[in-house]
Protein backbone atom coordinates (compact mmCIF):
# COMPACT_ATOMS: atom_id res chain seq x y z
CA UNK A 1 -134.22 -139.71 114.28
CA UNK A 2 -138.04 -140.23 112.81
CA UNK A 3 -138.56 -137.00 115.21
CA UNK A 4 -135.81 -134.98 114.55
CA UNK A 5 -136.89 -135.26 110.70
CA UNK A 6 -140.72 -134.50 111.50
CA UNK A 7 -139.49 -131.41 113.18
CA UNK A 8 -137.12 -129.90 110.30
CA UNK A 9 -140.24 -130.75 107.54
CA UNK A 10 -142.29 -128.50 109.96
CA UNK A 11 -140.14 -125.54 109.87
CA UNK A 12 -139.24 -126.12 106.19
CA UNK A 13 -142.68 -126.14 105.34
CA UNK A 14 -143.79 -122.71 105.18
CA UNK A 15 -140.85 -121.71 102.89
CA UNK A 16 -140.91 -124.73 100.66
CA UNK A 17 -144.31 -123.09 98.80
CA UNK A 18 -144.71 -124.33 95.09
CA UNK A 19 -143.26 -122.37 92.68
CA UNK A 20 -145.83 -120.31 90.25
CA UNK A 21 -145.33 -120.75 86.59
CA UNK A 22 -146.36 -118.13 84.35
CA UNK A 23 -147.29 -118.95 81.04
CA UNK A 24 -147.69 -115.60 78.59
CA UNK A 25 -150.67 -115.72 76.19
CA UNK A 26 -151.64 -113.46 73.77
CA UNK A 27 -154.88 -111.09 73.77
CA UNK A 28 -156.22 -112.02 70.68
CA UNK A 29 -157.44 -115.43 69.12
CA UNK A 30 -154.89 -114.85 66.55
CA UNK A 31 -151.83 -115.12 68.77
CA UNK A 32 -150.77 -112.08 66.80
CA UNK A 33 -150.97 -109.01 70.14
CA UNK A 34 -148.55 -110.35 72.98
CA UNK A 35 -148.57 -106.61 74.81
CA UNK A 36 -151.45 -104.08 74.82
CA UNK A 37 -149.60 -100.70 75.42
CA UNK A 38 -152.02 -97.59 76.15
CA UNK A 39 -152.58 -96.26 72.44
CA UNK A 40 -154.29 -99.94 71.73
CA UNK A 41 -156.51 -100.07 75.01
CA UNK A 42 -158.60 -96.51 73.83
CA UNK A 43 -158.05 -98.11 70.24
CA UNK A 44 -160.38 -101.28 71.14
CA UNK A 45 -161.81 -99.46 73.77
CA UNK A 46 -161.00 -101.75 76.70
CA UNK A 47 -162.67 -101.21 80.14
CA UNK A 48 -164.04 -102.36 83.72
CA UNK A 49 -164.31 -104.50 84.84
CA UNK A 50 -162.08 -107.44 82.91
CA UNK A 51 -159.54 -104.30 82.03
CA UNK A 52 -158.87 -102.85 85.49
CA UNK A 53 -155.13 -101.24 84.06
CA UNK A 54 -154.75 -97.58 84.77
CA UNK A 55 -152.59 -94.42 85.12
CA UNK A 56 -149.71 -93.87 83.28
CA UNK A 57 -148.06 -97.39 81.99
CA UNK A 58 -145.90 -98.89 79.30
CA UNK A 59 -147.52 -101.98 78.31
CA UNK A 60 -149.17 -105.11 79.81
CA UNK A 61 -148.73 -109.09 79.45
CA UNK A 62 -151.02 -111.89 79.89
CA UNK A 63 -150.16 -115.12 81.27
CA UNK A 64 -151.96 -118.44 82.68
CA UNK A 65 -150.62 -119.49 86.10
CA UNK A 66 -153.44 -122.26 86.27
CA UNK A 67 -156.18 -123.68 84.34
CA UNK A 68 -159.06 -120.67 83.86
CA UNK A 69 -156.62 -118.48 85.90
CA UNK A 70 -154.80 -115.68 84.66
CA UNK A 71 -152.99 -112.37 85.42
CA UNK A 72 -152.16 -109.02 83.88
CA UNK A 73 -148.73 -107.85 84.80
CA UNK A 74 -148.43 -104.16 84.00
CA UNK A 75 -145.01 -102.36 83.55
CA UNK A 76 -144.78 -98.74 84.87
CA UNK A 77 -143.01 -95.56 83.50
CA UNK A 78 -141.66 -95.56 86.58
CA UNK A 79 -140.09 -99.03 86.49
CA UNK A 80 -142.70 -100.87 88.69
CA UNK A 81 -144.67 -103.72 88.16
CA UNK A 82 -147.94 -104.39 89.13
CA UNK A 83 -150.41 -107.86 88.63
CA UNK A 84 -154.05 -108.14 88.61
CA UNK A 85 -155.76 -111.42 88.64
CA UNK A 86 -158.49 -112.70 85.70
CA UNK A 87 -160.76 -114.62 85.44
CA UNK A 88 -161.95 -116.95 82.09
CA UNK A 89 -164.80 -114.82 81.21
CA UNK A 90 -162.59 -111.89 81.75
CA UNK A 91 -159.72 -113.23 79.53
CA UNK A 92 -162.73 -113.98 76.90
CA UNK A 93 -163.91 -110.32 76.96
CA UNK A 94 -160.05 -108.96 76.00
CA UNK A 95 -160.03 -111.36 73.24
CA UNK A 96 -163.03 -110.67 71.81
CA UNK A 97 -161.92 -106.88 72.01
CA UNK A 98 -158.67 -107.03 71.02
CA UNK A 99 -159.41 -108.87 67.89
CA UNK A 100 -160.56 -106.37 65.98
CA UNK A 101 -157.56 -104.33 66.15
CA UNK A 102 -156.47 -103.22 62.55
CA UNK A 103 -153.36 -105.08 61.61
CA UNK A 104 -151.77 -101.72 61.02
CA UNK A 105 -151.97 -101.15 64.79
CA UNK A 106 -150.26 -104.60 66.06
CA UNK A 107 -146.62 -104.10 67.54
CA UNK A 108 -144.23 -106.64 66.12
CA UNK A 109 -141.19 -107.98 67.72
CA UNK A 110 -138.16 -105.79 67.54
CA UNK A 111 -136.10 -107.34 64.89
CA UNK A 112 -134.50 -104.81 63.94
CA UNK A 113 -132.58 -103.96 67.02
CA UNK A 114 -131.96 -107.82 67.59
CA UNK A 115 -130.00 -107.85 64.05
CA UNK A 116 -128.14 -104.80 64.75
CA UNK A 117 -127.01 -106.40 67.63
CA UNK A 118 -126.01 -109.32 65.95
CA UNK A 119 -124.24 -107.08 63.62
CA UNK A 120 -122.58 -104.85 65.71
CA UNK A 121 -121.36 -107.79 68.13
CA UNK A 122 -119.88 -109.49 64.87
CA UNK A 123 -118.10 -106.69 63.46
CA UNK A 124 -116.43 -106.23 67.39
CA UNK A 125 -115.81 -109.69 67.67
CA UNK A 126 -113.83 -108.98 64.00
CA UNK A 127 -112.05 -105.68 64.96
CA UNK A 128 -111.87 -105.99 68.70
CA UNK A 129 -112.70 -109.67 70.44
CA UNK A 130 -110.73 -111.87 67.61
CA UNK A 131 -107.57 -110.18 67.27
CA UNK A 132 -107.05 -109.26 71.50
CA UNK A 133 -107.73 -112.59 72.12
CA UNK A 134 -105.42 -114.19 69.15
CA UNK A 135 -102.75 -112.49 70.55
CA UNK A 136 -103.69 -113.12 73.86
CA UNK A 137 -103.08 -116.97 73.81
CA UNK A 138 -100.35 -117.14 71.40
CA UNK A 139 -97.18 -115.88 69.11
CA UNK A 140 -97.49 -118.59 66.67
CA UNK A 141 -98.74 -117.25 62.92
CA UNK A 142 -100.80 -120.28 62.13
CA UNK A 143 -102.08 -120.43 66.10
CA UNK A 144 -103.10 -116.82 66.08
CA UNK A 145 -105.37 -117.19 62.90
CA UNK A 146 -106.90 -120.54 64.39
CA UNK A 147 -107.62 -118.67 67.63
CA UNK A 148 -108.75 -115.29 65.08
CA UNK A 149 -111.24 -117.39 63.13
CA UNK A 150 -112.68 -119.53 66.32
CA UNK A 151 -113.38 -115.88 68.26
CA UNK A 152 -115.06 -114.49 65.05
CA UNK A 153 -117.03 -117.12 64.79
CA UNK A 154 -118.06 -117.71 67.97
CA UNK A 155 -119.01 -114.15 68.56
CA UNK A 156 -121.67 -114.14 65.98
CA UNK A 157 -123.12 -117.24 67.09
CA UNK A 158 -122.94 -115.97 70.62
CA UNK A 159 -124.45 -112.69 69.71
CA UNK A 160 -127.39 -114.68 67.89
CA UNK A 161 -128.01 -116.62 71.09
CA UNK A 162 -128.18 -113.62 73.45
CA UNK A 163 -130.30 -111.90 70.75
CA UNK A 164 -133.06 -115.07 70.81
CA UNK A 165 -132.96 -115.42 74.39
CA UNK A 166 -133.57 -111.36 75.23
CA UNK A 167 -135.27 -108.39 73.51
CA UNK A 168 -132.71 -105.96 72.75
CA UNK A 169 -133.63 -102.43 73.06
CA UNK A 170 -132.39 -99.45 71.44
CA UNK A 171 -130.89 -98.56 74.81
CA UNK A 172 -129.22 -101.76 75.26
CA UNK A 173 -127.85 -101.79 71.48
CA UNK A 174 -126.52 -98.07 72.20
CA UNK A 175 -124.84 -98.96 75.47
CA UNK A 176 -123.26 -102.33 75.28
CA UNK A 177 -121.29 -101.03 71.78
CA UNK A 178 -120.49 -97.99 73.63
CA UNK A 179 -119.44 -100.06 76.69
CA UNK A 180 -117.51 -102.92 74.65
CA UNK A 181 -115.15 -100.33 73.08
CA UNK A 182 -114.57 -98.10 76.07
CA UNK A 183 -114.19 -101.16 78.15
CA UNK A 184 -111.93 -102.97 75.77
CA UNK A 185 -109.66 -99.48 75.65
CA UNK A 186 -109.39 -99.36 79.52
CA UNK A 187 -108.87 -103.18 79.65
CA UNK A 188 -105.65 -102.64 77.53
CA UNK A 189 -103.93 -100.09 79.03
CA UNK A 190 -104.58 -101.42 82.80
CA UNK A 191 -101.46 -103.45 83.16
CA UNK A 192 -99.47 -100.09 81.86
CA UNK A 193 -101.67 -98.31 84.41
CA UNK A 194 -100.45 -101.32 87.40
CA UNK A 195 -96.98 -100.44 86.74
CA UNK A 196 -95.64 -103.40 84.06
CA UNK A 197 -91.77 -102.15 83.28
CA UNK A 198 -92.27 -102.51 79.69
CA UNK A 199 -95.44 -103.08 77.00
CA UNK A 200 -96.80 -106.64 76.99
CA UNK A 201 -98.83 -107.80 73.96
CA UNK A 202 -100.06 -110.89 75.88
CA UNK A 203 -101.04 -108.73 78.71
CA UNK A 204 -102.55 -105.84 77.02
CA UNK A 205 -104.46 -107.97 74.41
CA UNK A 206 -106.25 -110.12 78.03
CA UNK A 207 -107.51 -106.29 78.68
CA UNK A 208 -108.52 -105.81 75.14
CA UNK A 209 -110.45 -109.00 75.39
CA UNK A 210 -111.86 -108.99 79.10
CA UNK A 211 -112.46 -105.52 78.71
CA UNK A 212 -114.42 -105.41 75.73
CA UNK A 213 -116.45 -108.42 76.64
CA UNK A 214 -117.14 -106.69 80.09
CA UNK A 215 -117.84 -103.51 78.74
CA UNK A 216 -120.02 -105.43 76.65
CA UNK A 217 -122.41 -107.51 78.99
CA UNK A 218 -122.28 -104.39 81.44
CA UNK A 219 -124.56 -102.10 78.71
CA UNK A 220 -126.59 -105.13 78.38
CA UNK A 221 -127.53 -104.77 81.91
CA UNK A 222 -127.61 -101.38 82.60
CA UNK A 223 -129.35 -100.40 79.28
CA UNK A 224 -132.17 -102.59 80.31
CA UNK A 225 -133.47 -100.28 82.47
CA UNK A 226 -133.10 -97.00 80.55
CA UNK A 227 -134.96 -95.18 77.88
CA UNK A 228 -132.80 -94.40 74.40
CA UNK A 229 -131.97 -90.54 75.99
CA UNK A 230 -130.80 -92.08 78.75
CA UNK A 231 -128.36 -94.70 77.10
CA UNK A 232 -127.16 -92.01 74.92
CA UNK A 233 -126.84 -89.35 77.61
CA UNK A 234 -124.70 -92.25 79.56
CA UNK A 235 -122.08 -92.82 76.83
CA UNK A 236 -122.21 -88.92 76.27
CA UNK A 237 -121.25 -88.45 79.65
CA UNK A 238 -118.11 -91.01 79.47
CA UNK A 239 -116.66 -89.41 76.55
CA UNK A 240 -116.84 -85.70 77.67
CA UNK A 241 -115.57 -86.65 80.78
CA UNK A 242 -112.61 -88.84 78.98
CA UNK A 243 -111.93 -85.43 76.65
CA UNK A 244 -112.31 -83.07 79.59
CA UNK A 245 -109.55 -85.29 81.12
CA UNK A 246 -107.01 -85.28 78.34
CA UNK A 247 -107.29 -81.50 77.89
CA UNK A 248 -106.92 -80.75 81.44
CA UNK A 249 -103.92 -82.88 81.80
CA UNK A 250 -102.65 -81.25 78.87
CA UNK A 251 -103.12 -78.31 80.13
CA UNK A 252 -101.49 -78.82 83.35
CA UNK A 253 -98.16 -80.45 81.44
CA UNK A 254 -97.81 -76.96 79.65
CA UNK A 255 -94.67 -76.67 77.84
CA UNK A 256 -94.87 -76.61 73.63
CA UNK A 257 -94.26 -79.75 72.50
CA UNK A 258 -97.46 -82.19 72.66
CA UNK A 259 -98.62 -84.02 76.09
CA UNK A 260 -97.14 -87.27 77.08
CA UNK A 261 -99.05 -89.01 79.78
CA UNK A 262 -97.69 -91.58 82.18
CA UNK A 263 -99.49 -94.05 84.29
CA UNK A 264 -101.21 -92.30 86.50
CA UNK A 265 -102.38 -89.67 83.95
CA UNK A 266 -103.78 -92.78 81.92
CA UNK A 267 -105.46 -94.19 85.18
CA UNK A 268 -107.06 -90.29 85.68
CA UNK A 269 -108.24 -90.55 82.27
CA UNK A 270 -109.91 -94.02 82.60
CA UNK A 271 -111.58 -93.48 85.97
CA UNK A 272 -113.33 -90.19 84.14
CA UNK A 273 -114.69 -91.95 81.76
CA UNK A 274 -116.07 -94.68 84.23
CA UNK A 275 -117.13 -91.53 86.59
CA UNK A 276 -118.90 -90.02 83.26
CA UNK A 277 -121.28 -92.90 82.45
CA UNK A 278 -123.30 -92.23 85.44
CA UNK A 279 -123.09 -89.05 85.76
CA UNK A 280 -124.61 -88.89 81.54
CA UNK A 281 -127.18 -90.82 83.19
CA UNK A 282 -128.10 -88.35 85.81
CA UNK A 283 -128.27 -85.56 83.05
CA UNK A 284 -131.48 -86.43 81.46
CA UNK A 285 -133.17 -87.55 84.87
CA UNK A 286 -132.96 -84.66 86.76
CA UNK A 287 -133.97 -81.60 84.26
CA UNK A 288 -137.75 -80.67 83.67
CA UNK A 289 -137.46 -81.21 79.88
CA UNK A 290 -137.03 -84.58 77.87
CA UNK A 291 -133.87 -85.11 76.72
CA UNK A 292 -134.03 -87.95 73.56
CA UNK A 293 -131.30 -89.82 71.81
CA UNK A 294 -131.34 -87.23 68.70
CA UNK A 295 -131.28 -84.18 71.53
CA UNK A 296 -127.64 -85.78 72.67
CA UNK A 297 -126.53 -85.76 69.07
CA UNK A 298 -127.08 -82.41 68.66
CA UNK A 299 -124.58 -81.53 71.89
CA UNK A 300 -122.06 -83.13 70.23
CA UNK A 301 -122.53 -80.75 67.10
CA UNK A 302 -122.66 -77.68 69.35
CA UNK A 303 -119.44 -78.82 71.26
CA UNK A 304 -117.93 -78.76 68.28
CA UNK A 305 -118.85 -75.61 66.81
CA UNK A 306 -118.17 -74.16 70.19
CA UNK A 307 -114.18 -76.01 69.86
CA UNK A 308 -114.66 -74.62 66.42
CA UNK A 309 -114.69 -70.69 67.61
CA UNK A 310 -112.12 -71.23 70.31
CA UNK A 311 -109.63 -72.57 67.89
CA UNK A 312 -110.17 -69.20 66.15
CA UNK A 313 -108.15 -67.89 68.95
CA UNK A 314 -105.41 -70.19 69.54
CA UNK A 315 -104.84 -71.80 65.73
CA UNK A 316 -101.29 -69.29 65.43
CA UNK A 317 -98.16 -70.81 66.83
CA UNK A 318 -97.24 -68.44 69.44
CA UNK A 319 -99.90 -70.48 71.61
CA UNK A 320 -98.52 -72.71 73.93
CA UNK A 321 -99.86 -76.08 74.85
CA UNK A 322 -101.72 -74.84 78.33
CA UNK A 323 -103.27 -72.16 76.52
CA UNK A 324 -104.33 -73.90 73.57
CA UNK A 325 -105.89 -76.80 76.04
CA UNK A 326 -107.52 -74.99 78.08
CA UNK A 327 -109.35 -73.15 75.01
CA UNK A 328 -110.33 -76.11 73.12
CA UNK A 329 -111.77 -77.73 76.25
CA UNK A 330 -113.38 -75.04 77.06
CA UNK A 331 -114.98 -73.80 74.28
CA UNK A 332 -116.18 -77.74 73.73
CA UNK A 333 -117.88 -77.35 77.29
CA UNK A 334 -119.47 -73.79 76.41
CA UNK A 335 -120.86 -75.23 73.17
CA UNK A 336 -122.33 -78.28 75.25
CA UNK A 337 -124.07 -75.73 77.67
CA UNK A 338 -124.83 -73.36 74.83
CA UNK A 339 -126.50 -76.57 73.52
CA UNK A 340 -128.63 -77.65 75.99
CA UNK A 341 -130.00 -74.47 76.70
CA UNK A 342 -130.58 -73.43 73.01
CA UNK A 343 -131.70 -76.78 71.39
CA UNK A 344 -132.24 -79.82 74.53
CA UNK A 345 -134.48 -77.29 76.30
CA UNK A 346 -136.92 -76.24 73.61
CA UNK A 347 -137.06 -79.32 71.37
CA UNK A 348 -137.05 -83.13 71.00
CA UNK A 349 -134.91 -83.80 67.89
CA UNK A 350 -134.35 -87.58 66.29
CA UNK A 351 -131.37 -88.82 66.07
CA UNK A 352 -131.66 -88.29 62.10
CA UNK A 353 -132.49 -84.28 63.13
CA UNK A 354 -128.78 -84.32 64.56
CA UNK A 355 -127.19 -85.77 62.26
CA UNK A 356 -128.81 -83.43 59.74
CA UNK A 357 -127.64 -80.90 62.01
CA UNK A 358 -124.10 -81.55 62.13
CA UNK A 359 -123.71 -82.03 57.68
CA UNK A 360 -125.18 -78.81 57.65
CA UNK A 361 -122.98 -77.02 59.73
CA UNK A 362 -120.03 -78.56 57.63
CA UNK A 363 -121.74 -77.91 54.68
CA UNK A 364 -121.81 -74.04 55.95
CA UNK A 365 -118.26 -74.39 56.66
CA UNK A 366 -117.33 -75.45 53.39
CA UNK A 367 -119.58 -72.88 51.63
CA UNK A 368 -118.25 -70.19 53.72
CA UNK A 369 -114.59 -71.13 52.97
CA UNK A 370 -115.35 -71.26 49.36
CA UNK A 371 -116.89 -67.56 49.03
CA UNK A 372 -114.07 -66.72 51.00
CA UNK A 373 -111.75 -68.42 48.56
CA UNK A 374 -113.58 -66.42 45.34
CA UNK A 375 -112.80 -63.08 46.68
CA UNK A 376 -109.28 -63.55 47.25
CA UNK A 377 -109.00 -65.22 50.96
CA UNK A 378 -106.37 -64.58 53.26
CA UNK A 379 -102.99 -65.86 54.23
CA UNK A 380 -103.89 -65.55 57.61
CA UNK A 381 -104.90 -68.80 59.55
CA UNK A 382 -107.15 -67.25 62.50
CA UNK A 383 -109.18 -65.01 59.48
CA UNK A 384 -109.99 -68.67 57.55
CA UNK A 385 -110.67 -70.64 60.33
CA UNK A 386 -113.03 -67.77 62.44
CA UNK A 387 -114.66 -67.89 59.36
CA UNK A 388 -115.13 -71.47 58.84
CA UNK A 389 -116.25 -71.67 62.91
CA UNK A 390 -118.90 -68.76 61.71
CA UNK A 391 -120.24 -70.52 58.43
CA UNK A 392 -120.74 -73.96 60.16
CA UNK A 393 -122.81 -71.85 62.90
CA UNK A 394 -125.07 -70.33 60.15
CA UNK A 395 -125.22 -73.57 58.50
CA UNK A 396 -126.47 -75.28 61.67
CA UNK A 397 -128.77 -72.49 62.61
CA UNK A 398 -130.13 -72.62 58.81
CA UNK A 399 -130.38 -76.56 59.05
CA UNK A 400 -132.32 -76.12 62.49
CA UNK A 401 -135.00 -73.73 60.81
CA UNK A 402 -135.44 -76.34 58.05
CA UNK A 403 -136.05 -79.79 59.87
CA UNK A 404 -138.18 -77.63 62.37
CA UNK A 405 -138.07 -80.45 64.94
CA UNK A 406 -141.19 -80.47 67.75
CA UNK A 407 -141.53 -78.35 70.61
CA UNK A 408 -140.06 -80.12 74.05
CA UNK A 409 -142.78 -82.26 75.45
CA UNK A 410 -141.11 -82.15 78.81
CA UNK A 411 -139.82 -85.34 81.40
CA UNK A 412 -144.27 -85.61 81.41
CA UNK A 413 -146.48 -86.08 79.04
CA UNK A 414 -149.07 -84.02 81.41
CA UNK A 415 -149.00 -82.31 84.99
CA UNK A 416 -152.48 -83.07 86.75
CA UNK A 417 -154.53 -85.75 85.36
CA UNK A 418 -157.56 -87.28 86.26
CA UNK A 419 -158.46 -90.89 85.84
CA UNK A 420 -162.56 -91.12 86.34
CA UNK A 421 -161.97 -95.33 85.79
CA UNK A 422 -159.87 -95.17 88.43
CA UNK A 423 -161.81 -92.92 90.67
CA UNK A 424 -164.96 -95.34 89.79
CA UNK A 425 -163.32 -98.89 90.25
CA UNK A 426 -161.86 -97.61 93.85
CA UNK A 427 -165.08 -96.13 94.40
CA UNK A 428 -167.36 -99.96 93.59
CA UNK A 429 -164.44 -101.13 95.63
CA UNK A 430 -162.91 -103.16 93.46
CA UNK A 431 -159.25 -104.56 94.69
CA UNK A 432 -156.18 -103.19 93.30
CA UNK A 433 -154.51 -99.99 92.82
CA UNK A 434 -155.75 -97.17 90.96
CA UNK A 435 -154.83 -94.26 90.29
CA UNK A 436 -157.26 -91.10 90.76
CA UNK A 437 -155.19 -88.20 90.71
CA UNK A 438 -151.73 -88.17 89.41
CA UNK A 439 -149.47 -84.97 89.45
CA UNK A 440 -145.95 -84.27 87.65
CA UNK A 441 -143.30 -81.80 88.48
């Protein structure tokens, strides 16, 4: 038995290694600089051979993993991570350098998106978590509000939790809202879409809940791994494919009354909106030119404007209910295209830049409208609205010229670049990887 013992310890023993505990430490005495990101390296001028980071990265940590040992673990662009070992004297050196970094230039925690996640989380758990999962458990009045106030509750301190625990990025902010009400939608109408006879509260409220808590915890995870254009590009994509659905089924009902869509219409429409998150996703990683967060806004201003003109066409009531889809869906698409290639391509806007965008092209609507009112309008509906889709144009276009937002900067920063630290670290052959020559297409 003593043998048989002996003999599993030997094969367990080159697995059973000790674990490695990484303790982070900040770069200054002050405890104030827990990441040095590129822009604060040249700042304090950090170099070989304590600072061996470089090529194109996000930011680097510093943690102990014994005493007067310690590593640098560098975060990529390109998601990677890479670790270089330190020694005391070298740790030393980035202190002494760091510490004179202005104050001005010392990133502070993201607080901001932690509270709006707190906030958004609360007001779902009011509008969305509470009430699904109230009527969920049961049809008594004083029950339901018991159950209302507990969820409520709960969600907020839940939300505060999550919020301590993880840094919350504008991408993950963007994408688990997007994803808790899109989720909590599809989780509702799934037992219509499984074939129940009739409606079920109980059962529909479980999807409300489930749904919107999955929906929820899924843009957590999948938002932290994407930049802010690429969380907004993937919630982009879900609702233009969920539109694009409903006007094509529209469409293919015909007839002149309005659509009425049974359970396998609602099950088209909810797997196109699941299909659309990641093909948003794909949108702003495979073009040449950066798409932002304010550059998705703007598409959903020039979809508009482009549903705008094509209701021009079909507003009269001699259009049927094909016709009239097919327009409106289309001209939404043409805008969106008409977008891209006008405004994504050629500049980065902010997210303030579209929304700018889109009060000035109803601003031009309503200014267009009211000259047309002063010189005695027109009875006729396609005459008011064609000029209302024109006005809103010109007021966009105007708006555009005035925020003047900066010239596309591209998926790169730069094409070929030279790193002569890299080229002389691999040169003294110091180990590690480094970067000589790096070229972007």
């Amino acid at each position: 038995m003593i043998r048989i013992l002996f003999a599993l310890m030997l094969l367990v023993a080159p697995f059973a290694r000790a674990q490695v505990v990484e303790t982070p430490l900040p770069f200054d005495s002050a405890g104030r600089v827990m990441a040095v990101t590129p822009s604060i390296a040249a700042r304090v001028q950090l170099g070989p051979p304590a600072w061996r980071v470089v090529g194109d990265y996000t930011e680097a940590r510093l943690f102990a993993i014994a005493p007067d040992a310690y590593v640098v673990v560098v975060a990529r662009r390109d998601g990677s991570v890479e670790r270089y070992s330190l020694t005391a004297s070298d740790v030393a050196y980035l202190r002494e350098r760091v510490s004179t970094l202005p104050s001005q230039f010392i990133m502070r925690p993201p607080r901001g998106k932690r509270a709006g996640f707190i906030i958004v989380q609360s007001l779902l758990g009011l509008m969305i978590y509470a009430p699904a999962f109230a009527t969920a458990v049961t049809d008594n009045d004083a029950g339901g509000a018991s159950a209302y106030l507990l969820v409520a509750g709960a969600t907020f301190f839940g939300a505060t939790q999550i919020a301590r625990d993880y840094t919350i990025t504008p991408a993950m902010l963007a994408l688990s809202t997007h994803g808790a009400v899109h989720g909590a939608v599809a989780g509702g109408a799934l037992p219509y879409i499984l074939g129940a006879s009739e409606y079920n509260d109980e059962a529909s409220a479980t999807g409300y809940f489930v749904g919107g808590l999955a929906g929820t915890a899924a843009g957590l995870i999948m938002g932290n791994r994407m930049t802010g254009g690429e969380a907004a590009a993937s919630g982009f994509g879900a609702d233009v494919s969920l539109l694009t659905a409903i006007g094509l089924l529209a469409a293919a009902e015909g007839g002149d009354g309005g659509p009425s869509f049974g359970r396998g219409d609602a099950a088209f429409i909810v797997g196109a909106a699941a299909l659309g998150y990641p093909l948003g996703y794909l949108y702003p990683r495979n073009v040449s030119y950066k798409v932002t967060g304010g550059d998705v806004g703007t598409l959903w201003v020039t979809g508009a404007l482009g549903a705008l003109t094509a209701l021009t066409f079909i507003v009269d009531n001699s259009t049927g209910l094909t016709a009239g889809s097919l327009a409106l869906t289309g001209g939404f698409l043409g805008g969106i295209v008409a977008g891209d290639r006008l405004l994504v391509k050629r500049f980065d806007h902010t997210v303030g830049d579209a929304t700018l965008l889109g009060v000035g092209g109803i601003a031009g609507a309503l200014v267009g409208l009211g000259v047309a009112s002063l010189v005695g309008g027109s009875d006729d509906a396609r005459v008011n609205v064609g000029i209302a889709a024109a006005s809103a144009i010109a007021g966009a276009t105007a708006t555009h010229l005035y925020i003047a937002p900066g010239g596309d900067e591209g998926r790169f920063s730069s094409r070929l670049r030279f790193n002569p630290a890299g080229a002389a670290l691999a040169a003294a052959g110091v180990p590690g990887r480094f970067p000589v020559l790096s070229v972007s297409f």
